[in-house]
PDB file of N, CA and C in Angstrom:
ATOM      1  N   UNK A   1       5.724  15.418   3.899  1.00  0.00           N
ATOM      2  CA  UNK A   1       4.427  14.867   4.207  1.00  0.00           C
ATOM      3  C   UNK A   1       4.522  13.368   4.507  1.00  0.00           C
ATOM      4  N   UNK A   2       5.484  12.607   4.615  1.00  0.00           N
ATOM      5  CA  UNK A   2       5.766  11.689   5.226  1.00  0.00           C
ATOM      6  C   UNK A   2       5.414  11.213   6.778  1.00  0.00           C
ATOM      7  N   UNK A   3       4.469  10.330   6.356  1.00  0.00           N
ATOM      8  CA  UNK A   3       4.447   9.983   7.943  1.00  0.00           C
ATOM      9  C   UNK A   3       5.141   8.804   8.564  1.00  0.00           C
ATOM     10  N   UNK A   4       4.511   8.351   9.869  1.00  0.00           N
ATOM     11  CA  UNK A   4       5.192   7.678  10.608  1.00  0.00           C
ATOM     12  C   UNK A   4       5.022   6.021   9.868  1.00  0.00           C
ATOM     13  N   UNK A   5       4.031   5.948  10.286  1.00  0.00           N
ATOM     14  CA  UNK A   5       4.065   4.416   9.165  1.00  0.00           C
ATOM     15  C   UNK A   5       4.189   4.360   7.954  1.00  0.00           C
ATOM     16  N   UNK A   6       4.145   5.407   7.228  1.00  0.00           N
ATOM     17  CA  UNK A   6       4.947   5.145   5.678  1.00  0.00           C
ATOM     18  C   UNK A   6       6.686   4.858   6.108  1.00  0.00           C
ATOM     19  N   UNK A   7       7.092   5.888   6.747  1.00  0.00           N
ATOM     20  CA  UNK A   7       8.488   5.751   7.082  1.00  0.00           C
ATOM     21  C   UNK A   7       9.261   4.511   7.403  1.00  0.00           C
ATOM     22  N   UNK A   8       8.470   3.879   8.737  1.00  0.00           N
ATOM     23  CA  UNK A   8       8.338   2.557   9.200  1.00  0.00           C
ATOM     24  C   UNK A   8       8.496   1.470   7.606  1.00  0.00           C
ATOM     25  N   UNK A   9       7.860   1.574   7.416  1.00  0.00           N
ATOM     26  CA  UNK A   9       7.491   0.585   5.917  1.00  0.00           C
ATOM     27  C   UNK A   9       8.641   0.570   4.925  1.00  0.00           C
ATOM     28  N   UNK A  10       8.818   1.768   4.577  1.00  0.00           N
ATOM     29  CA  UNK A  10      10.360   2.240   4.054  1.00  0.00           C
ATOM     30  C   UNK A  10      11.310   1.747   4.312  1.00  0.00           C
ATOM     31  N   UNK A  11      11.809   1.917   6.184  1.00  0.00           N
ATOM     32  CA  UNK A  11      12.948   1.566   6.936  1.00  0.00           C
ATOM     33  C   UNK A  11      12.709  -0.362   7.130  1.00  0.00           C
ATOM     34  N   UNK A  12      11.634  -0.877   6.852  1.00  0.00           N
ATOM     35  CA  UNK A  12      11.303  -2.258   7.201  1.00  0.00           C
ATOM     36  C   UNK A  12      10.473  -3.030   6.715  1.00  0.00           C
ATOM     37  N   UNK A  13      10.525  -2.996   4.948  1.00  0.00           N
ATOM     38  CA  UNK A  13       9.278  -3.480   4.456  1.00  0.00           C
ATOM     39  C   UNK A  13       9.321  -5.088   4.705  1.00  0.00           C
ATOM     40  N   UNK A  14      10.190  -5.874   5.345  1.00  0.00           N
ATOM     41  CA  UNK A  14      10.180  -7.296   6.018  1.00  0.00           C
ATOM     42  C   UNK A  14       9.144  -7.244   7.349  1.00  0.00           C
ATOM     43  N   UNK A  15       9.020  -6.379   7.998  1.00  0.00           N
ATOM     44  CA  UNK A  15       8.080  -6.236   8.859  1.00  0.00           C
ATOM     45  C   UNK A  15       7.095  -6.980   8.952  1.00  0.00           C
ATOM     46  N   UNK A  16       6.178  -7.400  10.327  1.00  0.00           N
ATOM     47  CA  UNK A  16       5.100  -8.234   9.739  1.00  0.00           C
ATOM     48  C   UNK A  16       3.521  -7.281   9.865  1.00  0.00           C
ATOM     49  N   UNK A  17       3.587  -6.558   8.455  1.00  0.00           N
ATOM     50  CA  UNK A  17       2.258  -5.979   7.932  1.00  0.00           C
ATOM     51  C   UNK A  17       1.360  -6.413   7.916  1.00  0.00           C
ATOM     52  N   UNK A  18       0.199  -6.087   8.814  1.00  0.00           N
ATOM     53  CA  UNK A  18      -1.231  -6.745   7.996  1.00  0.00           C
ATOM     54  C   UNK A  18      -1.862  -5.753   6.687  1.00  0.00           C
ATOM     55  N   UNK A  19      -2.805  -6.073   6.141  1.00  0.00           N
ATOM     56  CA  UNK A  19      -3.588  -5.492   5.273  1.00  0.00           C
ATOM     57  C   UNK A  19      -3.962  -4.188   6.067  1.00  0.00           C
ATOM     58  N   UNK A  20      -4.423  -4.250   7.425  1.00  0.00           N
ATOM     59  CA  UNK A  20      -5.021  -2.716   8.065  1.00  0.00           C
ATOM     60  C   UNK A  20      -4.218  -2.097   7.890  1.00  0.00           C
ATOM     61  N   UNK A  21      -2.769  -2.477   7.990  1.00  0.00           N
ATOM     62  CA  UNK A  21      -1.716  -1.280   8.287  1.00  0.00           C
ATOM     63  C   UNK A  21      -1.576  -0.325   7.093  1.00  0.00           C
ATOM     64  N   UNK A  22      -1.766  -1.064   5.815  1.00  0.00           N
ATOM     65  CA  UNK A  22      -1.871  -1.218   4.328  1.00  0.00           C
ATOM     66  C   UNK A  22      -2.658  -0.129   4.271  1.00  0.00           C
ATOM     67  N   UNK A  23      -3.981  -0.373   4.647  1.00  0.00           N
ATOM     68  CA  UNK A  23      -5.079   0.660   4.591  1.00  0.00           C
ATOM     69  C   UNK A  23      -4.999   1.846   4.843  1.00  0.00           C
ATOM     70  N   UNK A  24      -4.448   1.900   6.439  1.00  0.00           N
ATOM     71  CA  UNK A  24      -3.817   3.089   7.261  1.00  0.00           C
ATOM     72  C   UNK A  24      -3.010   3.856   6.145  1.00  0.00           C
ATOM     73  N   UNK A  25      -1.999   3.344   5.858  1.00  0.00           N
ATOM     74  CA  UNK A  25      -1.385   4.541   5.012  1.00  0.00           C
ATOM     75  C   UNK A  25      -1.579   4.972   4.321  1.00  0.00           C
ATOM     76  N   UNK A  26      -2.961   4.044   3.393  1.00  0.00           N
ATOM     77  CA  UNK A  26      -3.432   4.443   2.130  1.00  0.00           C
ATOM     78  C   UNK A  26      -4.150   6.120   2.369  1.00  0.00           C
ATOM     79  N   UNK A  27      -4.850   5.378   3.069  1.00  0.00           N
ATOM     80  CA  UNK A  27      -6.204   6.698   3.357  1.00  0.00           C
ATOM     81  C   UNK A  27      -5.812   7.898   3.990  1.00  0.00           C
ATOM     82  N   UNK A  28      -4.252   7.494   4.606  1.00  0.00           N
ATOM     83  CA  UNK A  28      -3.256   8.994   4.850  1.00  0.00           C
ATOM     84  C   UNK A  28      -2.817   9.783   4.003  1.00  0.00           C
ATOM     85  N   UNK A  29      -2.280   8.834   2.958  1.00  0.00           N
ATOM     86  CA  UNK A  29      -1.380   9.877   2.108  1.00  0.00           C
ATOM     87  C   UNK A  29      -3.171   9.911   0.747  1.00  0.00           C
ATOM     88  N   UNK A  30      -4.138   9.820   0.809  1.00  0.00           N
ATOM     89  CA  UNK A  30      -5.145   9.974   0.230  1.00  0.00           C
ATOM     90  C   UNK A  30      -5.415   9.036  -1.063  1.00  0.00           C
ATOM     91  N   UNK A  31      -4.813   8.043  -0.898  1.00  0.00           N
ATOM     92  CA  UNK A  31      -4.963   6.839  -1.822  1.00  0.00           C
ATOM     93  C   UNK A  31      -6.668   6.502  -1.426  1.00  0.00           C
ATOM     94  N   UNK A  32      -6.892   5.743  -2.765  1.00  0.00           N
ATOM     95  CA  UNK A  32      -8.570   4.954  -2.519  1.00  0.00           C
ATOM     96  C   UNK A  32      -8.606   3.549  -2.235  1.00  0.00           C
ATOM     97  N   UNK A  33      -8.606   3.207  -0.960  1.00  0.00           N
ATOM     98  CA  UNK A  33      -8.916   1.905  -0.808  1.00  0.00           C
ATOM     99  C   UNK A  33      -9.692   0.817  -0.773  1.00  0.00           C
ATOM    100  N   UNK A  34      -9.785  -0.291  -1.792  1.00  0.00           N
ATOM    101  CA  UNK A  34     -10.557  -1.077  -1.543  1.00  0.00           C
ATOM    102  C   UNK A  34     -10.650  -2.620  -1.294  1.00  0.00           C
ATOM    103  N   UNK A  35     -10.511  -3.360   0.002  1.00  0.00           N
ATOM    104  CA  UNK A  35     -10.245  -4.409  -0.253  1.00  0.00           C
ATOM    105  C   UNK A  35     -11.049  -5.278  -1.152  1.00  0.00           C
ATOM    106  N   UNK A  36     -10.605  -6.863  -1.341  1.00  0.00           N
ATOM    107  CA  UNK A  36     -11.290  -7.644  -1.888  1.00  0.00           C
ATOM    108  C   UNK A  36     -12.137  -8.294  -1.610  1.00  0.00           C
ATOM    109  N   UNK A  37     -13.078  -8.421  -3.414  1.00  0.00           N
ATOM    110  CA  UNK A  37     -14.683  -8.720  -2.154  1.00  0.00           C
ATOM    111  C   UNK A  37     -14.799 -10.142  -2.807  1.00  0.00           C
ATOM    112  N   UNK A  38     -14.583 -11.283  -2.207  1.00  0.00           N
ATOM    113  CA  UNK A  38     -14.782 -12.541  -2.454  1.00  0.00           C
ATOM    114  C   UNK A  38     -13.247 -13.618  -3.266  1.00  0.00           C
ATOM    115  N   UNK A  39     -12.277 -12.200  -2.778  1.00  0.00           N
ATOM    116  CA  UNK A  39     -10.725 -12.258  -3.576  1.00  0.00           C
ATOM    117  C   UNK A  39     -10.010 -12.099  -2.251  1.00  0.00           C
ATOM    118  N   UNK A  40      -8.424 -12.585  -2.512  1.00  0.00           N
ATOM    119  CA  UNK A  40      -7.903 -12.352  -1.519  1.00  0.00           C
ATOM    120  C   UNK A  40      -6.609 -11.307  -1.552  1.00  0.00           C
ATOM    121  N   UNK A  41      -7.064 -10.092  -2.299  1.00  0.00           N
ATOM    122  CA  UNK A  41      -5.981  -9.226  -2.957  1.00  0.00           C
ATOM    123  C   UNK A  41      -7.323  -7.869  -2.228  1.00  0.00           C
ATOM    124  N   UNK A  42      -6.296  -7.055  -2.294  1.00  0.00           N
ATOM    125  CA  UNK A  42      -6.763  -5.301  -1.919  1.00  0.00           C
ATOM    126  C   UNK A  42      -6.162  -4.631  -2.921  1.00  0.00           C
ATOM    127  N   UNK A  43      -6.932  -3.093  -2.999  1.00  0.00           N
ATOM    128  CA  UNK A  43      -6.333  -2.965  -4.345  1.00  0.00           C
ATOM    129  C   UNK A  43      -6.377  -1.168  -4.064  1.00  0.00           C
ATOM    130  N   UNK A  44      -5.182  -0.727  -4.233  1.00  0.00           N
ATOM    131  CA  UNK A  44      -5.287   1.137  -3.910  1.00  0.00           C
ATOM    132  C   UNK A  44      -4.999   1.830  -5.183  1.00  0.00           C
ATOM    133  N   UNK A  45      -5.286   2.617  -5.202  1.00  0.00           N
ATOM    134  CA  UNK A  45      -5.567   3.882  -6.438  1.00  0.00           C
ATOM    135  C   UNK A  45      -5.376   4.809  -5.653  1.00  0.00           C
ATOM    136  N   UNK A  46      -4.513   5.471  -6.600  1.00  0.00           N
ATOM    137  CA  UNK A  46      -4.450   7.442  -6.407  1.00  0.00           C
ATOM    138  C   UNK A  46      -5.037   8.109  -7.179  1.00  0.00           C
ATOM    139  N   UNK A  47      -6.255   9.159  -6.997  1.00  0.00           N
ATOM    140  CA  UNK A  47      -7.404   9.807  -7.401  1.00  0.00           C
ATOM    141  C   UNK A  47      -6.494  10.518  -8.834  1.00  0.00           C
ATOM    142  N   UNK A  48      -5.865  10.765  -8.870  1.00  0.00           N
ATOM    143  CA  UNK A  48      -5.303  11.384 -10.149  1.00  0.00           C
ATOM    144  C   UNK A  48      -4.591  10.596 -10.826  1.00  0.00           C
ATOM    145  N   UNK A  49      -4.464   9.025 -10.780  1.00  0.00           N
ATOM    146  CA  UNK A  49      -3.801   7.686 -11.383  1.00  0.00           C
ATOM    147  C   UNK A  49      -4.662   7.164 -12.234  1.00  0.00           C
ATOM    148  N   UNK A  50      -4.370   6.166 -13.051  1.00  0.00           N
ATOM    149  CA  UNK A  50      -4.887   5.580 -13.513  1.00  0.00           C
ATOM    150  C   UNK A  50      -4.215   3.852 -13.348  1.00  0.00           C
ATOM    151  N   UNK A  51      -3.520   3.947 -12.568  1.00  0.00           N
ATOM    152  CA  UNK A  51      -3.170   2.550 -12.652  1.00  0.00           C
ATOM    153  C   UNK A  51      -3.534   2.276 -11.245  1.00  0.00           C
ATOM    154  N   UNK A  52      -3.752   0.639 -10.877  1.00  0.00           N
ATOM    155  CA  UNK A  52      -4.317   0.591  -9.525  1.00  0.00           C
ATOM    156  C   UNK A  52      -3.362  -0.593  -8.961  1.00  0.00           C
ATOM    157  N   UNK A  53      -2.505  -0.205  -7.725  1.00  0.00           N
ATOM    158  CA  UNK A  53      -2.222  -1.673  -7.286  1.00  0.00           C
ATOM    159  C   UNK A  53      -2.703  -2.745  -6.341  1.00  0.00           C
ATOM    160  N   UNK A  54      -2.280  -3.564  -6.778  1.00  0.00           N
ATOM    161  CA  UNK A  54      -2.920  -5.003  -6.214  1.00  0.00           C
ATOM    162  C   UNK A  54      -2.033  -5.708  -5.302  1.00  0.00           C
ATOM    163  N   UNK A  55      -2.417  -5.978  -3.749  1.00  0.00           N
ATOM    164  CA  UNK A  55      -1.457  -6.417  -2.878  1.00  0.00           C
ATOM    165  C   UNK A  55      -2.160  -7.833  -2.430  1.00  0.00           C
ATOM    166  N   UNK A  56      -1.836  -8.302  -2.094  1.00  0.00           N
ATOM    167  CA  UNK A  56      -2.261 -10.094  -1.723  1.00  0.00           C
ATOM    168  C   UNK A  56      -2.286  -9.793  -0.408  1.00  0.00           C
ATOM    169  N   UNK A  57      -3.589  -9.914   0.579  1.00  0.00           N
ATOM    170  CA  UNK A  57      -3.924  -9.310   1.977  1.00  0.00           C
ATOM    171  C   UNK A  57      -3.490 -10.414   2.505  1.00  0.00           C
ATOM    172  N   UNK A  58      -2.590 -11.491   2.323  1.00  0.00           N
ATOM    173  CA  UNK A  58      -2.269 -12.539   3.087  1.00  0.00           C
ATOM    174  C   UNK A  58      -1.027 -11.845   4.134  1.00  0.00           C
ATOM    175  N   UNK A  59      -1.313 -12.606   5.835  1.00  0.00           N
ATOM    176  CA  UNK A  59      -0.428 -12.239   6.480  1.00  0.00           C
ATOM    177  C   UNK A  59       0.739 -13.014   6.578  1.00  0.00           C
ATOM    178  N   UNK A  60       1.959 -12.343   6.701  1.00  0.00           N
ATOM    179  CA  UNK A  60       2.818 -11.450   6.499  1.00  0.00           C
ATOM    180  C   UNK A  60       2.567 -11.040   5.170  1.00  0.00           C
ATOM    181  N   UNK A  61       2.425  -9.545   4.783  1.00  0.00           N
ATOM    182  CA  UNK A  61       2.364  -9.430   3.486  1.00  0.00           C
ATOM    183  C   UNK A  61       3.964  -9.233   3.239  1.00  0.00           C
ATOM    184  N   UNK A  62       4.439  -9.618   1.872  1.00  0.00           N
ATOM    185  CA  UNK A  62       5.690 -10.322   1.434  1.00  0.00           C
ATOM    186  C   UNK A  62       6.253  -8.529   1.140  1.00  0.00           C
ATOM    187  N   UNK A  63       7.486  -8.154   1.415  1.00  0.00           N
ATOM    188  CA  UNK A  63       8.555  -7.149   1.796  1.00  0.00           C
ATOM    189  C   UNK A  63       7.994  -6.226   0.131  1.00  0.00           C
ATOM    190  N   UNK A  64       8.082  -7.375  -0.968  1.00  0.00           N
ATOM    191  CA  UNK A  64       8.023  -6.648  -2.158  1.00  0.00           C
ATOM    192  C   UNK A  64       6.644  -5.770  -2.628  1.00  0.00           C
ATOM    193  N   UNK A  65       5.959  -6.102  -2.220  1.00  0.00           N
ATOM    194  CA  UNK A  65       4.302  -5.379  -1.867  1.00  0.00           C
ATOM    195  C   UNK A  65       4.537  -4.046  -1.311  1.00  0.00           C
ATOM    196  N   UNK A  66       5.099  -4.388   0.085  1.00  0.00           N
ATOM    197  CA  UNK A  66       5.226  -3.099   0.847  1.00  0.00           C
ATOM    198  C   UNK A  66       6.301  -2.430   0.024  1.00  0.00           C
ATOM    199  N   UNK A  67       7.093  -2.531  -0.512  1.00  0.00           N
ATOM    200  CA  UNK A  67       8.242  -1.737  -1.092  1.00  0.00           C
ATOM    201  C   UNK A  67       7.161  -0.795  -2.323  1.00  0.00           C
ATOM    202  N   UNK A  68       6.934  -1.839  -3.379  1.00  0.00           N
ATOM    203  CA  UNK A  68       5.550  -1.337  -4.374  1.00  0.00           C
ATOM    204  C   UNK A  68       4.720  -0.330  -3.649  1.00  0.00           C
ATOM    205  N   UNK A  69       4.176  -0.466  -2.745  1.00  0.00           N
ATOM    206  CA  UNK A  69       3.216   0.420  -2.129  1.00  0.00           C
ATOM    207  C   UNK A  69       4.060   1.837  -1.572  1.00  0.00           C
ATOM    208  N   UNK A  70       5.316   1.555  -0.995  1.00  0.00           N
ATOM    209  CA  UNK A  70       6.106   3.089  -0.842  1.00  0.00           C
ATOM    210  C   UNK A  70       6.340   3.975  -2.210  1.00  0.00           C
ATOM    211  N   UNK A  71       7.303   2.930  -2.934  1.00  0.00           N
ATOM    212  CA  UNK A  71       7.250   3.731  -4.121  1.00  0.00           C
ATOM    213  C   UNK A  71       5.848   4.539  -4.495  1.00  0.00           C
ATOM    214  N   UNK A  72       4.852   3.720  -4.936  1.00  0.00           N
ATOM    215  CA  UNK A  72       3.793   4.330  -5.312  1.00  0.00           C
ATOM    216  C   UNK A  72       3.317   5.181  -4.874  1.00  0.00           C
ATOM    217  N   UNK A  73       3.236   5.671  -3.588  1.00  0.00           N
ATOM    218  CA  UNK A  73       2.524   6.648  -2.536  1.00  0.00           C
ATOM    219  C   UNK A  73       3.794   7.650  -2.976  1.00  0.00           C
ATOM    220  N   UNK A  74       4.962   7.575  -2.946  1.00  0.00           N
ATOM    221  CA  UNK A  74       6.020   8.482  -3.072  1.00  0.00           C
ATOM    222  C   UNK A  74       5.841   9.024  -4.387  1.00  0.00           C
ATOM    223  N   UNK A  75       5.517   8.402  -5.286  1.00  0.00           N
ATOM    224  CA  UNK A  75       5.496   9.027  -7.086  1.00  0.00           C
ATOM    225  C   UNK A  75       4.465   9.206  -7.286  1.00  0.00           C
ATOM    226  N   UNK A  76       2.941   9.356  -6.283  1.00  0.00           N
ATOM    227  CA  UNK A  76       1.966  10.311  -6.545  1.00  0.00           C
ATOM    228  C   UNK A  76       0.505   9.137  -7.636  1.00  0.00           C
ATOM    229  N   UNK A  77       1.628   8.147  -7.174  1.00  0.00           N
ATOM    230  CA  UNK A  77       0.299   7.070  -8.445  1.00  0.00           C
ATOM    231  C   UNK A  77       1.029   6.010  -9.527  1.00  0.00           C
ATOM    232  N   UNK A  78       2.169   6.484  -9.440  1.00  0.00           N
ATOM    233  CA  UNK A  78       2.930   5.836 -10.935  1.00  0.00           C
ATOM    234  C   UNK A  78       3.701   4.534 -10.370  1.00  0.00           C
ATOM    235  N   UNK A  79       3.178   3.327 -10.224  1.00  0.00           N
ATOM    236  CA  UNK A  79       3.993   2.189 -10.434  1.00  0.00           C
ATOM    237  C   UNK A  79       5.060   2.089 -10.884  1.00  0.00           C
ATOM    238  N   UNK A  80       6.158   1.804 -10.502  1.00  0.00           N
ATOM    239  CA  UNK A  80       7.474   1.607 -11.135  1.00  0.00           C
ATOM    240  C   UNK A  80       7.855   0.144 -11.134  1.00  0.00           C
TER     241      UNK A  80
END
């Protein structure tokens, strides 16, 4: 169930990501997205998680974010 821009992200989390792209994958692999409202962080949840992560929507978002965000989408919710 891997898609194309998760993959991408995987193979190149130096890439230069915006926050949309962020979004995009969220709402693919069925994460809950919500950016920040008067903050400059976005923040995704997996409906059966309880932990939520927090990415800094500044552009380029920094390699270690996007890495955090694969893992997480890959382990179903669980931060590592």
């Amino acid at each position: 169930m891997t898609s194309d821009l998760l993959a991408r992200m995987r193979r190149n989390p130096a890439g230069d990501w915006t926050i949309g792209g962020v979004e995009a994958v969220c709402r693919e692999h069925g994460l809950l997205f919500r950016p920040g409202r008067g903050t400059s962080h976005a923040h995704a949840k997996h409906p059966s998680s309880r932990e939520i992560l927090t990415i800094p929507a500044h552009r380029p978002i920094k390699p270690v974010y996007i890495r955090k965000l694969v893992r997480y989408i890959e382990s179903g919710g669980t931060p590592r």
